[in-house]
N, C-alpha and C. Protein backbone atom coordinates (compact mmCIF):
# COMPACT_ATOMS: atom_id res chain seq x y z
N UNK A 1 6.67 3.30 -25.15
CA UNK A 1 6.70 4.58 -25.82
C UNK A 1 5.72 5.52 -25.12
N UNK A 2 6.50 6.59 -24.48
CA UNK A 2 5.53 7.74 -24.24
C UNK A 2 4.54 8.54 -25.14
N UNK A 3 3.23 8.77 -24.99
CA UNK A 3 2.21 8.95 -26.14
C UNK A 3 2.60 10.69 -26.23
N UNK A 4 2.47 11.41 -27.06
CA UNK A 4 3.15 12.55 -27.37
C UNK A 4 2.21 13.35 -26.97
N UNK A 5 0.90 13.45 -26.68
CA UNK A 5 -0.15 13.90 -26.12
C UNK A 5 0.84 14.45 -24.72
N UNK A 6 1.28 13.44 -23.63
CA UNK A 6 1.50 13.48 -22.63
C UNK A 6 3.27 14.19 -22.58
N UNK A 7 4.18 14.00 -23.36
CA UNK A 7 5.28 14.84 -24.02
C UNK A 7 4.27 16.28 -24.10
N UNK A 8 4.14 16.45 -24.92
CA UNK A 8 3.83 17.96 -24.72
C UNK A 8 3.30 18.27 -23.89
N UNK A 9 2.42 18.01 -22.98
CA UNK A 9 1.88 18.50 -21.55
C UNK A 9 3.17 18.41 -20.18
N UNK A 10 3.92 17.76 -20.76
CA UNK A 10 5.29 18.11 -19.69
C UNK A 10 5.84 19.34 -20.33
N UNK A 11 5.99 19.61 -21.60
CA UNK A 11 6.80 20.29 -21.53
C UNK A 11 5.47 21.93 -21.49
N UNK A 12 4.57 21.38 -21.49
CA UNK A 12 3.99 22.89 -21.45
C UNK A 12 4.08 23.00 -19.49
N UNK A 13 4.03 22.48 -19.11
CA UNK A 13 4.08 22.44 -17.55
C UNK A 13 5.07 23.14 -16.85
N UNK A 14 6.57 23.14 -17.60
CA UNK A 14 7.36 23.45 -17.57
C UNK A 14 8.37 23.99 -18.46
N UNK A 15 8.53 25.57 -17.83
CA UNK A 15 9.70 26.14 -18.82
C UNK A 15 11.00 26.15 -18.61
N UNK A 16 11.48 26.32 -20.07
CA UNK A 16 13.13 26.14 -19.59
C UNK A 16 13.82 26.97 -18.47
N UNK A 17 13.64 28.09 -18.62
CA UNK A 17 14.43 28.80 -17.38
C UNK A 17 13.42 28.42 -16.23
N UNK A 18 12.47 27.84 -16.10
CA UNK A 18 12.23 27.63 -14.46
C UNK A 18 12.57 26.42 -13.97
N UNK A 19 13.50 25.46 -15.11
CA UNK A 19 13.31 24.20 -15.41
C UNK A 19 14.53 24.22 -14.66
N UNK A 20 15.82 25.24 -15.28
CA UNK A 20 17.26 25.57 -14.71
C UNK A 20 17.03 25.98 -13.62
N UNK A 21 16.40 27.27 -12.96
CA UNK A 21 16.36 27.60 -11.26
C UNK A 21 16.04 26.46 -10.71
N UNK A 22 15.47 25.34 -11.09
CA UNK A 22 14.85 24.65 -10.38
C UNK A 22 16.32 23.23 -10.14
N UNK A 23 17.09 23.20 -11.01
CA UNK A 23 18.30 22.52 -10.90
C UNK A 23 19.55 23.77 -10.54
N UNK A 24 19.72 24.44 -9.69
CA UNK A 24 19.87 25.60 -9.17
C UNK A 24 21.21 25.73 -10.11
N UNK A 25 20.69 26.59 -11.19
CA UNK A 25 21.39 27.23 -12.23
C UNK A 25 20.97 29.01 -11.56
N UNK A 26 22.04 29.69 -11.82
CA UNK A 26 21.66 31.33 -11.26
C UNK A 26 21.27 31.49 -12.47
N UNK A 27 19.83 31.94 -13.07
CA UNK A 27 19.91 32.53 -14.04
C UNK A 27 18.94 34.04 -14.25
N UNK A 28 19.75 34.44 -14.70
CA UNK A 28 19.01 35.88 -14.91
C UNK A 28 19.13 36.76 -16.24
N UNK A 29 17.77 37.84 -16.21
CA UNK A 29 17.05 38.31 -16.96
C UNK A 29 18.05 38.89 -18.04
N UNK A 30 17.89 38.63 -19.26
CA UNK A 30 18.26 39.15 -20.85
C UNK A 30 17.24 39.68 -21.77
N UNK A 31 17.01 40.93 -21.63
CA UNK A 31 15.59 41.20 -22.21
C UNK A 31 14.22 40.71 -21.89
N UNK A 32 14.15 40.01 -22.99
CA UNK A 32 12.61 38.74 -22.49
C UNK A 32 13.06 37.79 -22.12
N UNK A 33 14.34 37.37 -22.19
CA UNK A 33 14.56 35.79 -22.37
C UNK A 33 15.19 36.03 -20.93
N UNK A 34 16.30 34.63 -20.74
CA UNK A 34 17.11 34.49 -19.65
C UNK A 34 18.40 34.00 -20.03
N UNK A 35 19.56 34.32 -19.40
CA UNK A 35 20.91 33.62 -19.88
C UNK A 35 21.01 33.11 -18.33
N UNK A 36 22.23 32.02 -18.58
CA UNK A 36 22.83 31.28 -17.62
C UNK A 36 24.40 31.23 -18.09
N UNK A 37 25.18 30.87 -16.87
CA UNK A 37 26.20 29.94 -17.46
C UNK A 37 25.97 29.01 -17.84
N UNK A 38 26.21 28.23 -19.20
CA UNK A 38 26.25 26.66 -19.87
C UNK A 38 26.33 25.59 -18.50
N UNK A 39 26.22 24.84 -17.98
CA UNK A 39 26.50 23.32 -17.76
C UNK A 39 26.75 22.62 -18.17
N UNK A 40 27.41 22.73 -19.78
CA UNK A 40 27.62 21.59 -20.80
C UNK A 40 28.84 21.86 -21.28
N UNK A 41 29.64 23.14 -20.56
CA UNK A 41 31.10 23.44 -20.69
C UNK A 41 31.75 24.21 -20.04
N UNK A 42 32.90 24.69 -20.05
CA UNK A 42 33.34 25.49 -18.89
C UNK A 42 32.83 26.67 -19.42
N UNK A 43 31.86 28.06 -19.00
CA UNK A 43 31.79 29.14 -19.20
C UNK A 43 32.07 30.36 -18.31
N UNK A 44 32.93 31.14 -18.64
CA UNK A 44 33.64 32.24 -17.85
C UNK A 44 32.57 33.62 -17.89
N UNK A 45 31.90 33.61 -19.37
CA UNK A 45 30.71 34.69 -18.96
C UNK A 45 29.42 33.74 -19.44
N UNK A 46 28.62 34.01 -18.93
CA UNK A 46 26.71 33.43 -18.82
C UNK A 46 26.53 33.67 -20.62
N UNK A 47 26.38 32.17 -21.64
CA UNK A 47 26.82 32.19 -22.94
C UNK A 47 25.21 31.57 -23.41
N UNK A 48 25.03 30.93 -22.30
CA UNK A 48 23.49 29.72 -22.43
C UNK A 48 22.44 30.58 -21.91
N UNK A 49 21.76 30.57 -23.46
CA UNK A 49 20.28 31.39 -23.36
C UNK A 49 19.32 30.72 -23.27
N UNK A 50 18.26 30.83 -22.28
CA UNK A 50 16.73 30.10 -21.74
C UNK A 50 15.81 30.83 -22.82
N UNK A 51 14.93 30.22 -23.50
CA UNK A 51 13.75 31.06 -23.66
C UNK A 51 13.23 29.94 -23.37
N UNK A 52 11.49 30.30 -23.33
CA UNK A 52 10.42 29.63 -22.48
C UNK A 52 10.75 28.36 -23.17
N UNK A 53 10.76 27.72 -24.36
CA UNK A 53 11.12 26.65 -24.95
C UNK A 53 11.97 25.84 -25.46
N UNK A 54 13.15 26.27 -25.30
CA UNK A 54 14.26 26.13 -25.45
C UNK A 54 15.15 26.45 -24.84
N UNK A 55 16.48 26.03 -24.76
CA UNK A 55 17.64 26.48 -24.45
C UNK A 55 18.76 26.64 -25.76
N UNK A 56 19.22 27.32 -26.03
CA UNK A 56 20.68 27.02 -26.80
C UNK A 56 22.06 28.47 -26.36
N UNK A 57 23.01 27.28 -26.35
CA UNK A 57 24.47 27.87 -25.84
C UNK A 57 24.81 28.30 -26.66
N UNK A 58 25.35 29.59 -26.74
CA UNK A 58 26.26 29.99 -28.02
C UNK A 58 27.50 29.72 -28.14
N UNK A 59 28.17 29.39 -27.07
CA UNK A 59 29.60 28.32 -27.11
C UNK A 59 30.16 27.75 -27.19
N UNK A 60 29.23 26.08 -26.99
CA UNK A 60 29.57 25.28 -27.18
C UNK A 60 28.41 24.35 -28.08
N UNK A 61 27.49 25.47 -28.59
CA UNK A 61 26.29 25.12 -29.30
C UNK A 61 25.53 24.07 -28.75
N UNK A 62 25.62 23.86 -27.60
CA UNK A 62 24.54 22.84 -27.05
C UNK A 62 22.46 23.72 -27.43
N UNK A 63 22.07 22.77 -27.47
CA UNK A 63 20.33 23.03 -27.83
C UNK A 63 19.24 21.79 -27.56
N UNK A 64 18.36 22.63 -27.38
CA UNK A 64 17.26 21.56 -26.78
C UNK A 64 16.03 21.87 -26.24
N UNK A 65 15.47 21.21 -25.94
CA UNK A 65 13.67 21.64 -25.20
C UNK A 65 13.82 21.06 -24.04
N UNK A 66 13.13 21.60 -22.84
CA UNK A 66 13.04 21.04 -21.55
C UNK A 66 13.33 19.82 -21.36
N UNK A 67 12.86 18.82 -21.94
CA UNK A 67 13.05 16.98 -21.81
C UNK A 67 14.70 16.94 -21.95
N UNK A 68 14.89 17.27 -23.28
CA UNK A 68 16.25 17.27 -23.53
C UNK A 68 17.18 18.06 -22.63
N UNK A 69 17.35 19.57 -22.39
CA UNK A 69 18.01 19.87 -20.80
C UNK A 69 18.28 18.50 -19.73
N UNK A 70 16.77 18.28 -19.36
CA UNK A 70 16.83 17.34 -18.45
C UNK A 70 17.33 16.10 -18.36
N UNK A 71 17.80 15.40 -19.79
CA UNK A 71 18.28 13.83 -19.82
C UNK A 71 19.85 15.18 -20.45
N UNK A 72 20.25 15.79 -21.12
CA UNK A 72 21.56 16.13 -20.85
C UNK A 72 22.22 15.75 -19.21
N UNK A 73 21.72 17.02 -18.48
CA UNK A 73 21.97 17.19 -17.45
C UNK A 73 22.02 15.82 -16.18
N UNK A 74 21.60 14.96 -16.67
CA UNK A 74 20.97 14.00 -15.73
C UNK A 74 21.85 12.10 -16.18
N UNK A 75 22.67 12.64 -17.91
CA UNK A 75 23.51 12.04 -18.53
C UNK A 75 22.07 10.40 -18.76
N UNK A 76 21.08 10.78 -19.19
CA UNK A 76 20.27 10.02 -19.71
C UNK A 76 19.76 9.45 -21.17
């Protein structure tokens, strides 16, 4: 079991939208936040919103915090 001390220092290390450029998602600026296209379905316009702590799709309602992105994406 990972000690949660060390969970939250990953995820403060890393934010969601730098988490996506960094798995080369194009994503760009929505106000404060960031949208992308989803990766978790087919999207025709950019539906998946980044904020620093989260992600959630409005399409296919995918949601999550950095860790979670990362074992989605990684099918973990």
């Amino acid at each position: 079991m990972i000690p949660r001390e060390h969970i939250k220092s990953l995820k403060a290390a890393l934010s969601v939208p730098e988490y996506f450029r960094l798995t080369n998602h194009f994503v760009k600026r929505a106000g404060k936040n960031y949208v992308t296209h989803c990766p978790f379905h087919k999207d025709k316009t950019p539906s998946c919103f980044l904020y620093e702590d989260h992600f959630h799709c409005y399409g296919c309602l995918e949601r999550g915090d950095v860790i979670e992105a990362h074992m989605k994406l990684k099918n973990t």
